[in-house]
PDB file of N, CA and C in Angstrom:
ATOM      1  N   UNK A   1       0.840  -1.173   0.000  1.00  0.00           N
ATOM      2  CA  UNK A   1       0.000   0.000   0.000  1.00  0.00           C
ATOM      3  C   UNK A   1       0.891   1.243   0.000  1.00  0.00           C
ATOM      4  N   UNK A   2       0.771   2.606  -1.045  1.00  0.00           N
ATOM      5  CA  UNK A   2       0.828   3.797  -1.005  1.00  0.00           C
ATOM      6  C   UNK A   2      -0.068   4.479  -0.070  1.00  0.00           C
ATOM      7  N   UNK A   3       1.051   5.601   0.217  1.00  0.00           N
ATOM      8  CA  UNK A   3       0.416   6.370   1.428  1.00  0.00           C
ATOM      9  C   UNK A   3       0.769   7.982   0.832  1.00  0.00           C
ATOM     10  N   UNK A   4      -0.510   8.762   0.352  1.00  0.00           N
ATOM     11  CA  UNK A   4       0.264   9.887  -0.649  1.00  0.00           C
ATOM     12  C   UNK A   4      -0.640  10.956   0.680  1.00  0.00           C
ATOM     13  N   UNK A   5       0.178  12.678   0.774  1.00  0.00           N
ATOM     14  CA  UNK A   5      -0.273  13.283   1.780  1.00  0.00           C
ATOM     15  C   UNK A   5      -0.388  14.582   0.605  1.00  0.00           C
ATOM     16  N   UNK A   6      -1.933  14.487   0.378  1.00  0.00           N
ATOM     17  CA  UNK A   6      -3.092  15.691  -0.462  1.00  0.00           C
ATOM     18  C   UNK A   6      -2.530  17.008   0.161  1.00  0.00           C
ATOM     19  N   UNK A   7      -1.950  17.925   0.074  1.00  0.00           N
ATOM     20  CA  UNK A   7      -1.301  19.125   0.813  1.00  0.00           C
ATOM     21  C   UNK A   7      -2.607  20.335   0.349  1.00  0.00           C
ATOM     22  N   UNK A   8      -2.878  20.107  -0.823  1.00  0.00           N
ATOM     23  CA  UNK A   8      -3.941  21.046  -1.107  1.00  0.00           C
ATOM     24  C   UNK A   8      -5.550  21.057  -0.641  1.00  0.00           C
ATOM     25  N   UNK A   9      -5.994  19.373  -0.440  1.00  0.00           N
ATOM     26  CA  UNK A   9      -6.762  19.260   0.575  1.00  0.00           C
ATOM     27  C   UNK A   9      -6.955  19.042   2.001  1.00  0.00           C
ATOM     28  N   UNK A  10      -5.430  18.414   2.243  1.00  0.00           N
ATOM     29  CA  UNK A  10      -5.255  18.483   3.512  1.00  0.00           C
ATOM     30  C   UNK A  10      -5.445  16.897   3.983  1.00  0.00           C
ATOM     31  N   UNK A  11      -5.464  16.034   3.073  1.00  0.00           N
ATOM     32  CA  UNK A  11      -5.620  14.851   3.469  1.00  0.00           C
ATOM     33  C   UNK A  11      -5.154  13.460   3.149  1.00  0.00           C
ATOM     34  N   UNK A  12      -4.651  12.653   3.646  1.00  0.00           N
ATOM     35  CA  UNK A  12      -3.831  11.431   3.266  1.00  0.00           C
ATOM     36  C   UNK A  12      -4.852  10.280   2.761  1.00  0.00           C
ATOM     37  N   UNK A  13      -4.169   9.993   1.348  1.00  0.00           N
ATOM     38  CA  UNK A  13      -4.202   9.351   0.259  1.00  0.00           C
ATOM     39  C   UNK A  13      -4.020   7.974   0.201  1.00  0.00           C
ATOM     40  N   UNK A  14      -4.552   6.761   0.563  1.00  0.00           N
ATOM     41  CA  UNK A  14      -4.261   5.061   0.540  1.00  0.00           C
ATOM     42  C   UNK A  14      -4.859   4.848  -0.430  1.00  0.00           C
ATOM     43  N   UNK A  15      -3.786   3.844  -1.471  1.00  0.00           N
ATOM     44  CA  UNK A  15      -4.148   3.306  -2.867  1.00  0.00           C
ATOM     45  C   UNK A  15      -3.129   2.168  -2.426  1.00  0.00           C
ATOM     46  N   UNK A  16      -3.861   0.886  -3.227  1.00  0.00           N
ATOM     47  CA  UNK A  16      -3.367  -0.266  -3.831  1.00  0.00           C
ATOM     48  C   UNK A  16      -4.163  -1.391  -2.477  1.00  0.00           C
ATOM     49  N   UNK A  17      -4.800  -0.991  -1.769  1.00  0.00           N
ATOM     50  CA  UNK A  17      -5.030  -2.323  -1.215  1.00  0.00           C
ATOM     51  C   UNK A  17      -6.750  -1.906  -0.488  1.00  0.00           C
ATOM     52  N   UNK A  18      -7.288  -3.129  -0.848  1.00  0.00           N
ATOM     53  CA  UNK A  18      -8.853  -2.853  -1.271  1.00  0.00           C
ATOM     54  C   UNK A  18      -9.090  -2.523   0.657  1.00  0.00           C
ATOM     55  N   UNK A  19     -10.173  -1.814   0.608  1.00  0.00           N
ATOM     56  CA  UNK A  19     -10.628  -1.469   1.900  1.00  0.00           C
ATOM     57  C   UNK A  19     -11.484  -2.225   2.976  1.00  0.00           C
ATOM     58  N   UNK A  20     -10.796  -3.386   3.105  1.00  0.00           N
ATOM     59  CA  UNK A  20     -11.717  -4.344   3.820  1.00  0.00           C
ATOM     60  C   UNK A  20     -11.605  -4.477   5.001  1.00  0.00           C
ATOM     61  N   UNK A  21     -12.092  -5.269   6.058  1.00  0.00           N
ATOM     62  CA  UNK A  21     -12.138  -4.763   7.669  1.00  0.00           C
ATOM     63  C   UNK A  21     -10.936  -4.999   8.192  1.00  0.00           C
ATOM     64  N   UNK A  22      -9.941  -6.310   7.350  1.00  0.00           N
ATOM     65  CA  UNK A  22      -8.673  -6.273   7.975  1.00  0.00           C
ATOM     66  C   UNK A  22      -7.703  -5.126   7.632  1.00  0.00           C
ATOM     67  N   UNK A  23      -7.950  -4.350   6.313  1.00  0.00           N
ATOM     68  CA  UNK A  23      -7.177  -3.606   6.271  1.00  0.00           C
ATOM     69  C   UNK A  23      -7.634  -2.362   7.021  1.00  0.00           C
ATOM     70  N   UNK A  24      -8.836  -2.107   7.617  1.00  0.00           N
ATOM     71  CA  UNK A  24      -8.757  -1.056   8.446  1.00  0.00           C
ATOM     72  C   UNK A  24      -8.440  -1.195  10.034  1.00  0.00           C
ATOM     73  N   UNK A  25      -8.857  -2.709  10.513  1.00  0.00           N
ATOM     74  CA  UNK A  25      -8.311  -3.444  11.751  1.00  0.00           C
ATOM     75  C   UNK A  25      -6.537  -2.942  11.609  1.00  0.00           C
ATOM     76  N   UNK A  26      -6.060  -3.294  11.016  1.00  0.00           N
ATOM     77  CA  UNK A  26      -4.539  -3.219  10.832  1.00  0.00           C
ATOM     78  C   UNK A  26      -4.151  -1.275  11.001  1.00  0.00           C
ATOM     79  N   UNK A  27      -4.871  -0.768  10.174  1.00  0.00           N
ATOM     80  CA  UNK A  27      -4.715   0.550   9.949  1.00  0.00           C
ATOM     81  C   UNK A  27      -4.809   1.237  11.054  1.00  0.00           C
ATOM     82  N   UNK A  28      -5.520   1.261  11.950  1.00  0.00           N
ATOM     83  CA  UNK A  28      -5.902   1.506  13.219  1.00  0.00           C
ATOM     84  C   UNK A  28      -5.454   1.088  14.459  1.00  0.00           C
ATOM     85  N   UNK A  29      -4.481   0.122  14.297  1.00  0.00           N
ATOM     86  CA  UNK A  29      -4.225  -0.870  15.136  1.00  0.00           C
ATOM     87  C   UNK A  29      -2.685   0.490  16.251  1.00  0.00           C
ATOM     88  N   UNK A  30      -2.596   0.482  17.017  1.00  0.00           N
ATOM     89  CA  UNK A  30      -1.373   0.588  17.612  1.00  0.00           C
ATOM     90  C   UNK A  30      -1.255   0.210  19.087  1.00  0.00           C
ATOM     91  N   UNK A  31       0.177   0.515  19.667  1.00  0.00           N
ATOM     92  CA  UNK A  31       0.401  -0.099  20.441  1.00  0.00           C
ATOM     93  C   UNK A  31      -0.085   0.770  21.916  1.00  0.00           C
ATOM     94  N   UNK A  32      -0.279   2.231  21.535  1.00  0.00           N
ATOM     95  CA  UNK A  32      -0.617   3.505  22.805  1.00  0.00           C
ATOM     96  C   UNK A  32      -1.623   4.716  22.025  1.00  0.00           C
ATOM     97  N   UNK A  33      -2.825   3.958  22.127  1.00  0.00           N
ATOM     98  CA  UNK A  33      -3.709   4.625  21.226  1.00  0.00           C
ATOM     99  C   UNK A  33      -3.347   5.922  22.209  1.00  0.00           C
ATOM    100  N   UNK A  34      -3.560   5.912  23.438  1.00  0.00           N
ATOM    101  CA  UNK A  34      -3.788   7.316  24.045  1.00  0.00           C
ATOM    102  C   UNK A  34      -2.495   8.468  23.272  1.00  0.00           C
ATOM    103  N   UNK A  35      -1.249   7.945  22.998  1.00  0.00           N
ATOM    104  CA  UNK A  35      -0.304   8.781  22.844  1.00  0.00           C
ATOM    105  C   UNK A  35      -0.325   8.819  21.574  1.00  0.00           C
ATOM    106  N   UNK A  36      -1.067   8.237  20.519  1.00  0.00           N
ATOM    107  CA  UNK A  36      -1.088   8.747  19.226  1.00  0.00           C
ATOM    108  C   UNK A  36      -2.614   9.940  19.325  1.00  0.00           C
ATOM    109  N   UNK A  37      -3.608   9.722  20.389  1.00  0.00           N
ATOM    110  CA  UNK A  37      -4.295  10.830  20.229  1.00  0.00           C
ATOM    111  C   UNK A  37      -3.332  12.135  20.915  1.00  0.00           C
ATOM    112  N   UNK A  38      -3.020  11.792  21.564  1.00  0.00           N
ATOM    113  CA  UNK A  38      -2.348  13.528  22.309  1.00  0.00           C
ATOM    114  C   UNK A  38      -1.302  13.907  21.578  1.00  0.00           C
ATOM    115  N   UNK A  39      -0.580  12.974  20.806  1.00  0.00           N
ATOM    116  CA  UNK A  39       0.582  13.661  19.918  1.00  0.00           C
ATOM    117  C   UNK A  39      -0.004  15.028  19.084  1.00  0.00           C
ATOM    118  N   UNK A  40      -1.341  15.538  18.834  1.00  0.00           N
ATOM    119  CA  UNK A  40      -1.186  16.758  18.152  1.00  0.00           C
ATOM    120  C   UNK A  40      -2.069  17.240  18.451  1.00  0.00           C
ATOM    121  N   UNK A  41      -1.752  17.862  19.624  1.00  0.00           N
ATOM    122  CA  UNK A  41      -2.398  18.671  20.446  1.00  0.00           C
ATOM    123  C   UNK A  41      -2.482  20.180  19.516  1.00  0.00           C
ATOM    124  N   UNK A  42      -1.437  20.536  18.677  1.00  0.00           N
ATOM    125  CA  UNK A  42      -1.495  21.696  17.914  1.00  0.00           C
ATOM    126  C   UNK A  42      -1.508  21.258  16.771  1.00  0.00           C
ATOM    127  N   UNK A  43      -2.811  20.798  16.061  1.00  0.00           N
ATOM    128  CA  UNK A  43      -3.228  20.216  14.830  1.00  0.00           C
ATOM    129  C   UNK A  43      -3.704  21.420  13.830  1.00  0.00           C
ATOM    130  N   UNK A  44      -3.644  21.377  12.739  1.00  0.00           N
ATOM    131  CA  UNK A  44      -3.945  22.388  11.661  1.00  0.00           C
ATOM    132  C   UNK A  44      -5.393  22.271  12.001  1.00  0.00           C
ATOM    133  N   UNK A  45      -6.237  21.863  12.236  1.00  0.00           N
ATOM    134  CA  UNK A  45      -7.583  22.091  12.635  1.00  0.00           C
ATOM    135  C   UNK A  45      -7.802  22.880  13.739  1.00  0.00           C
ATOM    136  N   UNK A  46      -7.254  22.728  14.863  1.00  0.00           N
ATOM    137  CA  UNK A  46      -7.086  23.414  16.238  1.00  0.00           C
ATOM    138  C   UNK A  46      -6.679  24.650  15.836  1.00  0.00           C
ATOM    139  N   UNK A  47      -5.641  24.904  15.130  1.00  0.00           N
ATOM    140  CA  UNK A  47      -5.158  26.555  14.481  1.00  0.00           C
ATOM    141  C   UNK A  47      -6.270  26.842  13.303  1.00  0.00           C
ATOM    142  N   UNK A  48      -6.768  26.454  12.446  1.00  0.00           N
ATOM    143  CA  UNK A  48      -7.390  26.904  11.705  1.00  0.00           C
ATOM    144  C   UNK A  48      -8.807  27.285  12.334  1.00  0.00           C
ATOM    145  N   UNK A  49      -9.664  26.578  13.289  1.00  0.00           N
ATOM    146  CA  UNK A  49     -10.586  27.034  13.809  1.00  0.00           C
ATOM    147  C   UNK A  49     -10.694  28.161  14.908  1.00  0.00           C
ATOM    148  N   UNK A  50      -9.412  28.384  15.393  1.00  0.00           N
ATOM    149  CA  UNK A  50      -9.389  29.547  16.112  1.00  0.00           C
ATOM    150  C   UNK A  50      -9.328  30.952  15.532  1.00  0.00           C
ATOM    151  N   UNK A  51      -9.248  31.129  14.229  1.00  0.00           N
ATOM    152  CA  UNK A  51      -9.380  31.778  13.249  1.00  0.00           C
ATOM    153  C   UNK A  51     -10.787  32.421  13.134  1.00  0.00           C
ATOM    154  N   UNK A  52     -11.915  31.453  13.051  1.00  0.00           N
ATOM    155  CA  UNK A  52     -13.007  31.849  12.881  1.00  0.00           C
ATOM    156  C   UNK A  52     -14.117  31.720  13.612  1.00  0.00           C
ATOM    157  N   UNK A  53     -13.612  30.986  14.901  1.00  0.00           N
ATOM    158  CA  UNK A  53     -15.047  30.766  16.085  1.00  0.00           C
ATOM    159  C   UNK A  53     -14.194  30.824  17.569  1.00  0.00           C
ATOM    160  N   UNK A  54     -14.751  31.850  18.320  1.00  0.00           N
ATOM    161  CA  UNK A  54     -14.181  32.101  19.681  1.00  0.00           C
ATOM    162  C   UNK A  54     -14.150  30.970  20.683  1.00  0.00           C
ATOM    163  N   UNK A  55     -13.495  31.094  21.478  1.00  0.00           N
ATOM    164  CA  UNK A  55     -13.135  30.002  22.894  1.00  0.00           C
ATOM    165  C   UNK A  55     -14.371  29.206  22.861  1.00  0.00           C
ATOM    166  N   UNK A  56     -14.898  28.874  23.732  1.00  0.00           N
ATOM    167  CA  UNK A  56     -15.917  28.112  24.052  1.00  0.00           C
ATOM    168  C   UNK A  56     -16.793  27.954  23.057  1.00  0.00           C
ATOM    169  N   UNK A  57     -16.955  27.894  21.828  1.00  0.00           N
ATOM    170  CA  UNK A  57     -17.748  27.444  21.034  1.00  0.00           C
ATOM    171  C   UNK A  57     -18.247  26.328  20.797  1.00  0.00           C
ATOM    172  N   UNK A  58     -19.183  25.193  20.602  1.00  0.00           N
ATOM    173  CA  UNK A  58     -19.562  24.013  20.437  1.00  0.00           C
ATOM    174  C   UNK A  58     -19.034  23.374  18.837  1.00  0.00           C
ATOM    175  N   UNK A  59     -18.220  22.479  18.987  1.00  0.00           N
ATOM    176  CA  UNK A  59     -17.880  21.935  17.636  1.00  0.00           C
ATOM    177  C   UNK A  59     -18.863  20.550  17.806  1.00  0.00           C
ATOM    178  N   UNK A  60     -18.723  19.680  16.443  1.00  0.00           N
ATOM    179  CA  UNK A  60     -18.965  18.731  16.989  1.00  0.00           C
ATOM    180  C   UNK A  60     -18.464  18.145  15.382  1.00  0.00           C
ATOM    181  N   UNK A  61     -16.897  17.319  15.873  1.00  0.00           N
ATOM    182  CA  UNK A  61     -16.325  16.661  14.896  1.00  0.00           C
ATOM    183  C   UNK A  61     -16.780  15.539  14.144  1.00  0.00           C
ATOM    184  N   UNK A  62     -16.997  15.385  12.941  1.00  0.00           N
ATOM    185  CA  UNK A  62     -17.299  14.126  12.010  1.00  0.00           C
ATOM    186  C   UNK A  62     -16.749  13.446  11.671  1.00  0.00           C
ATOM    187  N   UNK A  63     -15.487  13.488  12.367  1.00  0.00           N
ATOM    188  CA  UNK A  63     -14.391  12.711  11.163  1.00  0.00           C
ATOM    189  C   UNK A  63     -14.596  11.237  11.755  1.00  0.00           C
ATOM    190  N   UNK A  64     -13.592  10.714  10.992  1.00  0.00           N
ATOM    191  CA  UNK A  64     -13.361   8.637  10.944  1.00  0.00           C
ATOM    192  C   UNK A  64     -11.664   8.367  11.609  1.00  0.00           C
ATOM    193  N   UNK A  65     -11.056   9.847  11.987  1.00  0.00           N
ATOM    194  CA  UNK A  65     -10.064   9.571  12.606  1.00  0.00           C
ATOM    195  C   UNK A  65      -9.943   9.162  13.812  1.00  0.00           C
ATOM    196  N   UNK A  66      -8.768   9.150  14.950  1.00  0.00           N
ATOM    197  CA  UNK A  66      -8.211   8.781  16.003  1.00  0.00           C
ATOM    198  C   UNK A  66      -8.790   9.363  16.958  1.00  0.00           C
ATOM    199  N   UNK A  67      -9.865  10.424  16.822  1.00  0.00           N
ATOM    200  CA  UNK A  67      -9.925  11.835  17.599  1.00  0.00           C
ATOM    201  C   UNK A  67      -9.062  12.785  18.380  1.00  0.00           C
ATOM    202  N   UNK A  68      -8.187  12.485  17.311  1.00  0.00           N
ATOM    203  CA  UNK A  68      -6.943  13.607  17.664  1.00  0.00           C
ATOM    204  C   UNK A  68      -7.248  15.054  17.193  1.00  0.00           C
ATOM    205  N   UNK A  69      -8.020  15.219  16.661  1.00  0.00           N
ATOM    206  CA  UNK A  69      -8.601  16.713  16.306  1.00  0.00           C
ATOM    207  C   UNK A  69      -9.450  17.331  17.169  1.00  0.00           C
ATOM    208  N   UNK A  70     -10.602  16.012  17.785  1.00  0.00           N
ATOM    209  CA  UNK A  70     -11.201  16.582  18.527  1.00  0.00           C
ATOM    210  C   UNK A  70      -9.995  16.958  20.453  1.00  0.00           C
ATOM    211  N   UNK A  71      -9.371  16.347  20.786  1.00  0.00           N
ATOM    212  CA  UNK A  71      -8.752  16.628  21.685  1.00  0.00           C
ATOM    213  C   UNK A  71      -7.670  17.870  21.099  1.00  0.00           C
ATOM    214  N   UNK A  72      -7.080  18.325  20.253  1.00  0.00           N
ATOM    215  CA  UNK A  72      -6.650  19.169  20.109  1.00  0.00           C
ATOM    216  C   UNK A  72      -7.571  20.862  20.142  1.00  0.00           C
ATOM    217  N   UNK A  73      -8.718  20.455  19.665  1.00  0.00           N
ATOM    218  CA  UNK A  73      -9.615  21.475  20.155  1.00  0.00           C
ATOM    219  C   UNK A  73     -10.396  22.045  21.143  1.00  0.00           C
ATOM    220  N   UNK A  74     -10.348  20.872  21.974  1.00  0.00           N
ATOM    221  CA  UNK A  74     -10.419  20.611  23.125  1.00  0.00           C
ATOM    222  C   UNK A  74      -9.537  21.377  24.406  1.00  0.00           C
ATOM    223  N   UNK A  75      -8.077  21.030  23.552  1.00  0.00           N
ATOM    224  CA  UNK A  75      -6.715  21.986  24.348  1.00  0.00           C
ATOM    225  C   UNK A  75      -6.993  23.199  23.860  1.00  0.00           C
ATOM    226  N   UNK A  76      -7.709  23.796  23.095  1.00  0.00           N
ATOM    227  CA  UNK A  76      -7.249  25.397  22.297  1.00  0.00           C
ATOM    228  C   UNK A  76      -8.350  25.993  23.207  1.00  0.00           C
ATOM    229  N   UNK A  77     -10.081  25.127  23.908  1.00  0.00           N
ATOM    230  CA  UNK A  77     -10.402  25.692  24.504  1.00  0.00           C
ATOM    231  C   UNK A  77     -11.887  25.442  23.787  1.00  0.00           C
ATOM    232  N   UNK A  78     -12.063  24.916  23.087  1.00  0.00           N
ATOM    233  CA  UNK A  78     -13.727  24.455  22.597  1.00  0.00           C
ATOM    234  C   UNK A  78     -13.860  23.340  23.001  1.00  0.00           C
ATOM    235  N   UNK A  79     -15.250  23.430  22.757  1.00  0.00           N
ATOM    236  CA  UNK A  79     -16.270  22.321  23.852  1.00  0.00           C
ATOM    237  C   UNK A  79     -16.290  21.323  22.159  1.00  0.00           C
ATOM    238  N   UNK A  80     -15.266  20.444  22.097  1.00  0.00           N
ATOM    239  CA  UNK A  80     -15.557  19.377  21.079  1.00  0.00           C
ATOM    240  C   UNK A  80     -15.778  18.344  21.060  1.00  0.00           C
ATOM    241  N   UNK A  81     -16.840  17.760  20.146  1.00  0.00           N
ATOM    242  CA  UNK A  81     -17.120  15.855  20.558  1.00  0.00           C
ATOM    243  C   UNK A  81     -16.752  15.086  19.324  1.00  0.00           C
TER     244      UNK A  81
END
C-alpha cells in the first residue's frame, strides 16, 4: 500500500489495497492509542478554527479519525465531541 499526503486538501491518500475490515483493523491498530491521540495537540484544525469561532464554542467533529482533532480542540479551549 501507497500512502500519498493531499497538501492542497489536507488529506492522506491510501491506494493499492482494497478497503476491507482487515485492512482497516490493521490501519488503526497501535500499540498507545492514548499517545497517538495527544501527539497533536497543535493540529492544523485546532489553528485553523481559532481563526473563525471564539473560545468556548460548540464543535462537533465528524471525522473517521483517532480523535486527535477533537482533543486538540479541546486543548485550544472548545467544547468538542
Amino acid at each position: 500500500m501507497k500512502r500519498f499526503y493531499d497538501s492542497g486538501n489536507k488529506r492522506l491518500i491510501y491506494v493499492g489495497d482494497a478497503a476491507t475490515e482487515q485492512f482497516w483493523d490493521s490501519h488503526w491498530e497501535t500499540e498507545d492509542f492514548r499517545k497517538v491521540v495527544t501527539s497533536t495537540s497543535n493540529s492544523w484544525v485546532a489553528r485553523e478554527t481559532k481563526k473563525y469561532l471564539p473560545k468556548g464554542s460548540k464543535i462537533l467533529e465528524g471525522g473517521c479519525g483517532q480523535a486527535n482533532h477533537v482533543f486538540a480542540l479541546q486543548q485550544k479551549g472548545f467544547k468538542a465531541v
